[in-house]
PDB file of N, CA and C in Angstrom:
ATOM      1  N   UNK A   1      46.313  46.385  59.903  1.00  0.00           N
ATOM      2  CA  UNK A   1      46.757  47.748  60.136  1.00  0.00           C
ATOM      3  C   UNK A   1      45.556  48.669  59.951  1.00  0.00           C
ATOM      4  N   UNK A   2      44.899  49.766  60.858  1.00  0.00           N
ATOM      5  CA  UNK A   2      44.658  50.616  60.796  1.00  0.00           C
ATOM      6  C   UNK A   2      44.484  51.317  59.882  1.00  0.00           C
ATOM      7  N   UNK A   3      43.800  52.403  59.172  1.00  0.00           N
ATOM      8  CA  UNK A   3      43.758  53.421  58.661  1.00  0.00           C
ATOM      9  C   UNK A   3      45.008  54.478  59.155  1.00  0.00           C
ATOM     10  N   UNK A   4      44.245  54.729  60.080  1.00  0.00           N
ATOM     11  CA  UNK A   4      45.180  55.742  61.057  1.00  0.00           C
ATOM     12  C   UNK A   4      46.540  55.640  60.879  1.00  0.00           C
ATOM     13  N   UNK A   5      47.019  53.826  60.986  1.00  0.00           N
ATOM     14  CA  UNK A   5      48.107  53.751  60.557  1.00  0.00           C
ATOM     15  C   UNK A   5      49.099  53.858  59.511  1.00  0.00           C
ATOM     16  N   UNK A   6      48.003  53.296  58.391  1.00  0.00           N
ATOM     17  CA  UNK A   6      48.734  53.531  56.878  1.00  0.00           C
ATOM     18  C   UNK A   6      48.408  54.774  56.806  1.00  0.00           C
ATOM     19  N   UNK A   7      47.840  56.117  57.204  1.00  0.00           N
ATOM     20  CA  UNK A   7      48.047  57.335  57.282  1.00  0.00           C
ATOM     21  C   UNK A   7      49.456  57.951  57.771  1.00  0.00           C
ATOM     22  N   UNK A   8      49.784  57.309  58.705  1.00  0.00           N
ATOM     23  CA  UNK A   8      51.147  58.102  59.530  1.00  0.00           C
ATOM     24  C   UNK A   8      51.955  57.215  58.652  1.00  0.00           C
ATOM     25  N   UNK A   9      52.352  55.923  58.158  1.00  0.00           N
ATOM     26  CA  UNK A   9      53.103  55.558  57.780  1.00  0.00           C
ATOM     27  C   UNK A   9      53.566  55.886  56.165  1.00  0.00           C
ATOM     28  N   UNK A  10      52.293  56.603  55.892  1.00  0.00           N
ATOM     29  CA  UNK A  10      52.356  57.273  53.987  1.00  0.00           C
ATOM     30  C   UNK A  10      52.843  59.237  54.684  1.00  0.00           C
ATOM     31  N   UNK A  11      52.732  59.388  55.763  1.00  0.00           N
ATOM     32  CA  UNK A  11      52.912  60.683  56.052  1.00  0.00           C
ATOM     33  C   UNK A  11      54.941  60.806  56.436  1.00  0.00           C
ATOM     34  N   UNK A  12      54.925  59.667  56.702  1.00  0.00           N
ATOM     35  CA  UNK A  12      56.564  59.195  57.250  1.00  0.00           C
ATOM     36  C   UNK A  12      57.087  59.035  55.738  1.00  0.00           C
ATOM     37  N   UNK A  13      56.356  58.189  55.138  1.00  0.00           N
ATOM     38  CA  UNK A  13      57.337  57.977  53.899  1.00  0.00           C
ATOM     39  C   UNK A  13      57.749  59.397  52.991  1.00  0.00           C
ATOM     40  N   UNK A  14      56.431  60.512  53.036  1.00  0.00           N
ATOM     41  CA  UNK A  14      56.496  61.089  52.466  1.00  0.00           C
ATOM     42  C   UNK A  14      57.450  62.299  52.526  1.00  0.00           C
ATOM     43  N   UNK A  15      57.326  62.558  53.729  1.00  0.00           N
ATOM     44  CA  UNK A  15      58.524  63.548  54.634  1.00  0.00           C
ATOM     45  C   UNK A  15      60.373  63.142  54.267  1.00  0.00           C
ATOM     46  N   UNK A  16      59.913  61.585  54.272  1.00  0.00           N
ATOM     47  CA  UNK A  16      61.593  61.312  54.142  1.00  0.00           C
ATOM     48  C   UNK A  16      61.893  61.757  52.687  1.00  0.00           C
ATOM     49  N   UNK A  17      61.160  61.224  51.282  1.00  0.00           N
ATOM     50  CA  UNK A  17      61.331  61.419  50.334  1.00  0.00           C
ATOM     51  C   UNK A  17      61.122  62.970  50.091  1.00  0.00           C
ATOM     52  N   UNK A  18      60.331  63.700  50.315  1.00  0.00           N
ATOM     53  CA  UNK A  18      60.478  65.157  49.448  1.00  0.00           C
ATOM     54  C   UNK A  18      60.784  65.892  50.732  1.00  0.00           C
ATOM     55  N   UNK A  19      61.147  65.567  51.920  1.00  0.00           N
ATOM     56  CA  UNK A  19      61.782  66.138  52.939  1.00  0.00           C
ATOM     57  C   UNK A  19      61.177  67.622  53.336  1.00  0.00           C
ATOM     58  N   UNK A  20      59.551  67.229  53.560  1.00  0.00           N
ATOM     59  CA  UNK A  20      58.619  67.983  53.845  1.00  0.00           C
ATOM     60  C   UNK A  20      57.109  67.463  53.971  1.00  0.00           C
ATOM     61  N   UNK A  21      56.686  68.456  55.124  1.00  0.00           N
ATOM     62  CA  UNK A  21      55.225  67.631  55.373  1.00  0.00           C
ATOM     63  C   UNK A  21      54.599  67.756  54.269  1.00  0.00           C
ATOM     64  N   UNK A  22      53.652  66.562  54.231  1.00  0.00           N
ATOM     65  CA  UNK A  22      52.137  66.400  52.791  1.00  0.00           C
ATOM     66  C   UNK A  22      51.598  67.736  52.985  1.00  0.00           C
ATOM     67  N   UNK A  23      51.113  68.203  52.332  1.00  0.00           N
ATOM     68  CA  UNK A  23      49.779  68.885  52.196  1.00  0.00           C
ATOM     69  C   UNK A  23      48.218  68.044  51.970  1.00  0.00           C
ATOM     70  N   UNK A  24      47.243  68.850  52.480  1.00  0.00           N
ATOM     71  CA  UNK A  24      46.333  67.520  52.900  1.00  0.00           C
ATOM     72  C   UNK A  24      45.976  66.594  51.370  1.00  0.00           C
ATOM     73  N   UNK A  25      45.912  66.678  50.441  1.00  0.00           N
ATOM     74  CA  UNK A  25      46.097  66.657  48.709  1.00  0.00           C
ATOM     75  C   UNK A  25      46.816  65.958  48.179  1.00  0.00           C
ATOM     76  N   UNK A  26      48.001  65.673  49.107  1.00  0.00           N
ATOM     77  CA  UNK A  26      49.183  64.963  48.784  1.00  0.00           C
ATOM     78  C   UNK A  26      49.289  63.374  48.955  1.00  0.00           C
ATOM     79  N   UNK A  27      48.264  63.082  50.407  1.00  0.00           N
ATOM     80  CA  UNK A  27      47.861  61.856  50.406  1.00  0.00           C
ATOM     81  C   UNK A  27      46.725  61.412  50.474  1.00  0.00           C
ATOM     82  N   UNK A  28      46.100  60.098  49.836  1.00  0.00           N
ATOM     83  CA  UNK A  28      44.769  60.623  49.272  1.00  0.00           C
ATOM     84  C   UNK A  28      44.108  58.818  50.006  1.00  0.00           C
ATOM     85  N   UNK A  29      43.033  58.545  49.215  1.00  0.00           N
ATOM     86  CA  UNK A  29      42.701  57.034  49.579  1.00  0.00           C
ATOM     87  C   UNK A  29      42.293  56.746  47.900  1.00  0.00           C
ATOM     88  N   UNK A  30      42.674  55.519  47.594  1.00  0.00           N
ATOM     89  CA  UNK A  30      42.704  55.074  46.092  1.00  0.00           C
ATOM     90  C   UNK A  30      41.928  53.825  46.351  1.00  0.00           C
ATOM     91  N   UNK A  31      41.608  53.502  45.161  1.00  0.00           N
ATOM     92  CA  UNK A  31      41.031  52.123  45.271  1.00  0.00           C
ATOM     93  C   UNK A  31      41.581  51.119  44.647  1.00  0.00           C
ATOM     94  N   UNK A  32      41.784  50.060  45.441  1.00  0.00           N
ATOM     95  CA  UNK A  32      42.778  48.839  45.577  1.00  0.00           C
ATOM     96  C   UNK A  32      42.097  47.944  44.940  1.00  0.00           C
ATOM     97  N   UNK A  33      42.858  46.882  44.722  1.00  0.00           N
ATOM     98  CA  UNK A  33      42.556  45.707  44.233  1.00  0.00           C
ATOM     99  C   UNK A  33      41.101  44.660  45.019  1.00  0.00           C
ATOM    100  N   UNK A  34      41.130  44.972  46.251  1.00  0.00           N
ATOM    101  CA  UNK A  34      40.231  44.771  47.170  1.00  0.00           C
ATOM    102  C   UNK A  34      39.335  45.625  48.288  1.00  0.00           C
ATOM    103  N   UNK A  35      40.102  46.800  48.297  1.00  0.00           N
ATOM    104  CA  UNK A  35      40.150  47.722  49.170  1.00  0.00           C
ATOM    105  C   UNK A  35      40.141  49.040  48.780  1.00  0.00           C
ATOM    106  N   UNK A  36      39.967  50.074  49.129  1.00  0.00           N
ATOM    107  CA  UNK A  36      40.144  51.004  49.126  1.00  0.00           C
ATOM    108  C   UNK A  36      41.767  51.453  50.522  1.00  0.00           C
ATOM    109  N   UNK A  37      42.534  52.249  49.698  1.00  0.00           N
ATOM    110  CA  UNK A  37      44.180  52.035  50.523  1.00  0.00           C
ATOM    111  C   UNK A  37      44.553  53.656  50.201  1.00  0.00           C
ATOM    112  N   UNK A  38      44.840  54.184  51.603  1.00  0.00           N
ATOM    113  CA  UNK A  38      46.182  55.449  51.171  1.00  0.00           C
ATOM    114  C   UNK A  38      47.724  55.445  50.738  1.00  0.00           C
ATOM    115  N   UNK A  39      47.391  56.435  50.028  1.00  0.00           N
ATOM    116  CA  UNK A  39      48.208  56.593  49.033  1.00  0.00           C
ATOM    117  C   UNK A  39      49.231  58.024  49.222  1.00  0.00           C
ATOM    118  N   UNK A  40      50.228  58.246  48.989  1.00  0.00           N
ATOM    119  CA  UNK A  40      50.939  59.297  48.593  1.00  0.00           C
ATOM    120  C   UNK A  40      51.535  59.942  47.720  1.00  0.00           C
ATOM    121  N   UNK A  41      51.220  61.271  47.303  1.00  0.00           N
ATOM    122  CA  UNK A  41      52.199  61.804  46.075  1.00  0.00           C
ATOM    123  C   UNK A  41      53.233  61.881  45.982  1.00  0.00           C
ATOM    124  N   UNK A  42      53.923  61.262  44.559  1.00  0.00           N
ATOM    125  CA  UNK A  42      55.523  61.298  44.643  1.00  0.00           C
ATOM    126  C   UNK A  42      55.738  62.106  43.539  1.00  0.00           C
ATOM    127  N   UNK A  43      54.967  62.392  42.700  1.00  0.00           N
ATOM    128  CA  UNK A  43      55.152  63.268  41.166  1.00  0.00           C
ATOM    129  C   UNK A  43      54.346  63.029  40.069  1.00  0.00           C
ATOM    130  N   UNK A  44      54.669  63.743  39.305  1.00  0.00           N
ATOM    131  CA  UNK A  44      54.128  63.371  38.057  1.00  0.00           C
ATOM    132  C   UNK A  44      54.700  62.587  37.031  1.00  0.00           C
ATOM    133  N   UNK A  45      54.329  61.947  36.412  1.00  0.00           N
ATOM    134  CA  UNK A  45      55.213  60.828  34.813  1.00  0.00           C
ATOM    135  C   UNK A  45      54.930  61.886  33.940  1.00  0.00           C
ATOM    136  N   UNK A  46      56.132  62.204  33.380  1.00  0.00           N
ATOM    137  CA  UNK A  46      57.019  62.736  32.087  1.00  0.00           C
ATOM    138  C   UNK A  46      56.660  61.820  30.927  1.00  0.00           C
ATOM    139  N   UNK A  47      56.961  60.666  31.062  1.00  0.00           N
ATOM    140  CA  UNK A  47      56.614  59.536  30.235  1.00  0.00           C
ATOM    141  C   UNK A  47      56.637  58.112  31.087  1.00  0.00           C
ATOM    142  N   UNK A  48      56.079  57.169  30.063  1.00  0.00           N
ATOM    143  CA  UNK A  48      55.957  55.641  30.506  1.00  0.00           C
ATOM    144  C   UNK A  48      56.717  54.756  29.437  1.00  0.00           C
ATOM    145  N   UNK A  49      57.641  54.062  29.930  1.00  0.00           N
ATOM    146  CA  UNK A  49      58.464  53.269  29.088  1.00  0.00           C
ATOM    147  C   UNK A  49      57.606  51.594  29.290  1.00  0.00           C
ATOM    148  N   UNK A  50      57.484  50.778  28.611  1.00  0.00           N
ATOM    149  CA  UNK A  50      57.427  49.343  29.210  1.00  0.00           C
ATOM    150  C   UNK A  50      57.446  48.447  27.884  1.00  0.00           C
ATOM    151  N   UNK A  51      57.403  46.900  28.091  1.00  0.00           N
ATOM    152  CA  UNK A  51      57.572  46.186  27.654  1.00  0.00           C
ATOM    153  C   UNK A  51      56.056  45.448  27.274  1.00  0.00           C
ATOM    154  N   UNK A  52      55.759  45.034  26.142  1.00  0.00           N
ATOM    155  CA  UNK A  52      54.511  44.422  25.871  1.00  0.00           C
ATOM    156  C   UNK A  52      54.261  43.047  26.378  1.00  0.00           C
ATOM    157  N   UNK A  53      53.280  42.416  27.147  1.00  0.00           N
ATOM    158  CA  UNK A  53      53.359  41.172  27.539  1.00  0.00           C
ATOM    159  C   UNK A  53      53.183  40.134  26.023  1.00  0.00           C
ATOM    160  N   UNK A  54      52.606  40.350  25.275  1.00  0.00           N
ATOM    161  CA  UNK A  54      52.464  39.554  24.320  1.00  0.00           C
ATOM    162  C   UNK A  54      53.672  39.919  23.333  1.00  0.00           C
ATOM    163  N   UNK A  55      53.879  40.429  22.368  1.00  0.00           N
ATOM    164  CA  UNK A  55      54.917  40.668  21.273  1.00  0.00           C
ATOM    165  C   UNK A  55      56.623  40.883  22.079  1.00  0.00           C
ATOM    166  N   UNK A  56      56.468  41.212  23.451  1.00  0.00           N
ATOM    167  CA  UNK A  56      57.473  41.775  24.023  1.00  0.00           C
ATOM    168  C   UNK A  56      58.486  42.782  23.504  1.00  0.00           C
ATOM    169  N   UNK A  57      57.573  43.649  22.919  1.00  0.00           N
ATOM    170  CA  UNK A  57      58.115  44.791  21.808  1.00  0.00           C
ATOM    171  C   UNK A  57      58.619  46.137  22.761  1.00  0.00           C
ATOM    172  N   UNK A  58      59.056  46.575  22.851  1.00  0.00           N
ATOM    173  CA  UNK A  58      59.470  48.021  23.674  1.00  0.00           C
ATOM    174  C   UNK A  58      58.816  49.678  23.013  1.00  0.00           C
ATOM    175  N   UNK A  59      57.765  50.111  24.301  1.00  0.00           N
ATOM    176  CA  UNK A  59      57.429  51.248  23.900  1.00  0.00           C
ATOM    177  C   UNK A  59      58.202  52.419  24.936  1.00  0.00           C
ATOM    178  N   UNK A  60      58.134  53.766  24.403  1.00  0.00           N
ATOM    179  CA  UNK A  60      58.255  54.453  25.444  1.00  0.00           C
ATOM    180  C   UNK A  60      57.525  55.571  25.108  1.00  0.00           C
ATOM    181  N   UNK A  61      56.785  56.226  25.816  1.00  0.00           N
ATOM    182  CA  UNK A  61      55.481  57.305  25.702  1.00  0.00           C
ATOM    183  C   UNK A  61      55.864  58.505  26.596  1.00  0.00           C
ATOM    184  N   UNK A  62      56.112  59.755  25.560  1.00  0.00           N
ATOM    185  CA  UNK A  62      56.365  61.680  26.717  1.00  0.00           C
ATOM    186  C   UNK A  62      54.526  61.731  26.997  1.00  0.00           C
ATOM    187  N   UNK A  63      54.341  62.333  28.024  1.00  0.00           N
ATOM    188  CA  UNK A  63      52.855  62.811  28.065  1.00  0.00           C
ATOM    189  C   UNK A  63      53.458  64.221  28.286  1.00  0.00           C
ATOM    190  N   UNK A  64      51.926  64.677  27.554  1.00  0.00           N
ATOM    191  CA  UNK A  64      51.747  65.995  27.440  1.00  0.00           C
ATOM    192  C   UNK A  64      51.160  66.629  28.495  1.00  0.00           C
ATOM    193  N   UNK A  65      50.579  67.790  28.742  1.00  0.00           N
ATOM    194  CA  UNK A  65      50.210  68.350  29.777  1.00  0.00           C
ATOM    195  C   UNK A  65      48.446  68.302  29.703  1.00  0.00           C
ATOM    196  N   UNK A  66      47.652  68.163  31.062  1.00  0.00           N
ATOM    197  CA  UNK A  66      48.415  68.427  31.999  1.00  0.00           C
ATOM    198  C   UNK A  66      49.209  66.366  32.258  1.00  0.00           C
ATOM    199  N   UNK A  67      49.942  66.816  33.314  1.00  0.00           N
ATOM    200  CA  UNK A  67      50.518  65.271  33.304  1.00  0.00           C
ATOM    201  C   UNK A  67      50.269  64.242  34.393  1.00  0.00           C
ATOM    202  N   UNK A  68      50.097  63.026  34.382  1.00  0.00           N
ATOM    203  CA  UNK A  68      49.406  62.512  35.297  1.00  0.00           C
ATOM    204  C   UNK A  68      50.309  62.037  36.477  1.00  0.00           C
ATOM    205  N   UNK A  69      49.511  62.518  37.901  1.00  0.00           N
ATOM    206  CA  UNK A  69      50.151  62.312  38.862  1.00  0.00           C
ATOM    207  C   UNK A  69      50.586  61.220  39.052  1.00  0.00           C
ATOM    208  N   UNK A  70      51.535  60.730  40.103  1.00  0.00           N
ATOM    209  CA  UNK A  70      52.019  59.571  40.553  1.00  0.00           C
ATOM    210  C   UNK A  70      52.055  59.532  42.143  1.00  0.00           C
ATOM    211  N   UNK A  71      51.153  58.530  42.385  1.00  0.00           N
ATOM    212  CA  UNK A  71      50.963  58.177  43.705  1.00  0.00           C
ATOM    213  C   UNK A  71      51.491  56.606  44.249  1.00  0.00           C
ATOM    214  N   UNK A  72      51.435  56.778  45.329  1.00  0.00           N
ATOM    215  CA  UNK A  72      52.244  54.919  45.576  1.00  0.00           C
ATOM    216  C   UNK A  72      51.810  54.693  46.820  1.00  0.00           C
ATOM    217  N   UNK A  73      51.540  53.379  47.069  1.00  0.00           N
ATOM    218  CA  UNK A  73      50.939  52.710  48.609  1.00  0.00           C
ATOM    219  C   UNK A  73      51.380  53.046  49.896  1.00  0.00           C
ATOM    220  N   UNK A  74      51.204  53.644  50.876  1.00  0.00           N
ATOM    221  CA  UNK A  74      51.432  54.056  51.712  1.00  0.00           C
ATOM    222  C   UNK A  74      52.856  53.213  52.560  1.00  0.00           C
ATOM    223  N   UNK A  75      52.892  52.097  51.694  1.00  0.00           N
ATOM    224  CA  UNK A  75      54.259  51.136  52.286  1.00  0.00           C
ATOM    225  C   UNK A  75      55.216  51.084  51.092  1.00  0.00           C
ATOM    226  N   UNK A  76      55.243  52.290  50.241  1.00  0.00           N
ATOM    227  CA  UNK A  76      55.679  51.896  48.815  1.00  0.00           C
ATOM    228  C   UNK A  76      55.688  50.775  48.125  1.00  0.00           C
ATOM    229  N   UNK A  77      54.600  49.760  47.904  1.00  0.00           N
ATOM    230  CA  UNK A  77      54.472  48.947  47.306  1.00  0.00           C
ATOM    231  C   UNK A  77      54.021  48.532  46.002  1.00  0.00           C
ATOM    232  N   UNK A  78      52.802  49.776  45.653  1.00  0.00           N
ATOM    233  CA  UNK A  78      52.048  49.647  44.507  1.00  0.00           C
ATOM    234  C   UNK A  78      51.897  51.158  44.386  1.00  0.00           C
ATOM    235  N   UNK A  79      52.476  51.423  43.109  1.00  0.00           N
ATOM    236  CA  UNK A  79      52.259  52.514  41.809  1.00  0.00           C
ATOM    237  C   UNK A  79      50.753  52.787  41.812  1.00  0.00           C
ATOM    238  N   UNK A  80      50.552  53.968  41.840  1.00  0.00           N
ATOM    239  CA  UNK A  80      48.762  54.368  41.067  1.00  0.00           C
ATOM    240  C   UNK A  80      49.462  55.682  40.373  1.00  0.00           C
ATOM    241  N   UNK A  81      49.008  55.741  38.930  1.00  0.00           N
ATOM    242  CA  UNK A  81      48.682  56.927  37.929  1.00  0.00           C
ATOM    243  C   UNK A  81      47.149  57.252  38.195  1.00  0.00           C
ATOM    244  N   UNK A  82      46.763  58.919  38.368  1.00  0.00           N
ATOM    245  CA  UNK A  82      45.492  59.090  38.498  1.00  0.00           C
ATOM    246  C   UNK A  82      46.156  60.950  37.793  1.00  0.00           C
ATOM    247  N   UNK A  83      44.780  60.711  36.940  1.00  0.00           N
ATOM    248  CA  UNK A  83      44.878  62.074  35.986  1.00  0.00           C
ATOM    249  C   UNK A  83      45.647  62.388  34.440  1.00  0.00           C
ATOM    250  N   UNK A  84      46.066  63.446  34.558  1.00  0.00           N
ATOM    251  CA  UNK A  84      46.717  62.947  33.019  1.00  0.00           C
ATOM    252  C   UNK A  84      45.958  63.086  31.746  1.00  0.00           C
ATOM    253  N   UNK A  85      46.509  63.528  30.588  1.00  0.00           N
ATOM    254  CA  UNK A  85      45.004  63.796  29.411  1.00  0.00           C
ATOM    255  C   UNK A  85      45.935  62.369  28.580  1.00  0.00           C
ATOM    256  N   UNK A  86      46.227  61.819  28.655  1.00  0.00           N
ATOM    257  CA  UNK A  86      46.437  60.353  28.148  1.00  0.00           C
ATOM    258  C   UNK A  86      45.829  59.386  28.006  1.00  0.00           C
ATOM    259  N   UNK A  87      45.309  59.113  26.561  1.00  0.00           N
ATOM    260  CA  UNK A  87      44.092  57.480  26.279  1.00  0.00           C
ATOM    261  C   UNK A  87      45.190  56.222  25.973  1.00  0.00           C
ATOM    262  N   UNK A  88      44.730  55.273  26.489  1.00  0.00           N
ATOM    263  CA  UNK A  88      45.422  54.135  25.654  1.00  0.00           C
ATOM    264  C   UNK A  88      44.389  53.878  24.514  1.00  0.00           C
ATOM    265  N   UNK A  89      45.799  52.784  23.432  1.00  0.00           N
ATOM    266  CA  UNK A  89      45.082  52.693  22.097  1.00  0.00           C
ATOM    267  C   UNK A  89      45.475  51.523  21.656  1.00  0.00           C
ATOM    268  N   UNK A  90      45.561  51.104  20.508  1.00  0.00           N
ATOM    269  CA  UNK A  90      46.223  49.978  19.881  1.00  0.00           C
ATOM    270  C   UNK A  90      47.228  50.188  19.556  1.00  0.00           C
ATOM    271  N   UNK A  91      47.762  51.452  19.554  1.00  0.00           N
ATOM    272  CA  UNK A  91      49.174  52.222  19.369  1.00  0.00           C
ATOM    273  C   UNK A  91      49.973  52.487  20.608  1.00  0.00           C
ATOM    274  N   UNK A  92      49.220  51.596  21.592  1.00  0.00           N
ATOM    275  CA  UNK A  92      50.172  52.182  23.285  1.00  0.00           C
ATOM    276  C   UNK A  92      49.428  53.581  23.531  1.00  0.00           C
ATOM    277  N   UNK A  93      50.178  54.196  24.573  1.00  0.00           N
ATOM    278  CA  UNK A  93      49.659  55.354  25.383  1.00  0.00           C
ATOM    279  C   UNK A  93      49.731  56.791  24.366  1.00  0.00           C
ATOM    280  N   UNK A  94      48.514  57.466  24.181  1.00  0.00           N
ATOM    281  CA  UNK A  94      48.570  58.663  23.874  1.00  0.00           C
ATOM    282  C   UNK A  94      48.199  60.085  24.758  1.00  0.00           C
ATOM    283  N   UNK A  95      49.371  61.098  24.007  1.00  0.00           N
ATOM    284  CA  UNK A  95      48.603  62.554  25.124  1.00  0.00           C
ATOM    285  C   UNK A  95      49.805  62.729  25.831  1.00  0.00           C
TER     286      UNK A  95
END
């Protein structure tokens, strides 16, 4: 697939979900696991809940401001957090 393409197809997804065109800001290019891939804004995280792979203990983390965006693969497949005043620690996510 194209650029061009995962462009119109993160511009389609995005319209359906907030039921309005991107602004140019809104969809961006991130860097992938192999690749560099566009991406689209869906919001910001309030907080992050998850499960520990080792202890399998349950955290859940509010972030503070400002808060970090939430973007996702132009085929909704893969999550990206970018921004956010939040460090991880040995205590889970802070900020």
């Amino acid at each position: 697939m194209s650029e061009a393409d995962e462009i119109e197809q993160a511009r389609a997804l995005f319209q359906s979900f907030h039921r309005r065109a991107a602004r140019p800001s809104e969809i961006i290019k991130v860097g992938g696991l192999t690749s560099p891939v566009i991406a689209l804004e869906v919001g910001s995280f309030t907080g992050i809940g998850y499960r520990s792979s080792g202890t399998h203990e349950k955290f859940f983390h509010e972030f503070e401001s400002p808060l970090p965006k939430v973007f996702v693969r132009f085929d909704g497949r893969q999550v990206y957090v970018i921004g956010g005043a939040y460090v991880f620690k040995s205590s889970g996510f802070n900020g």
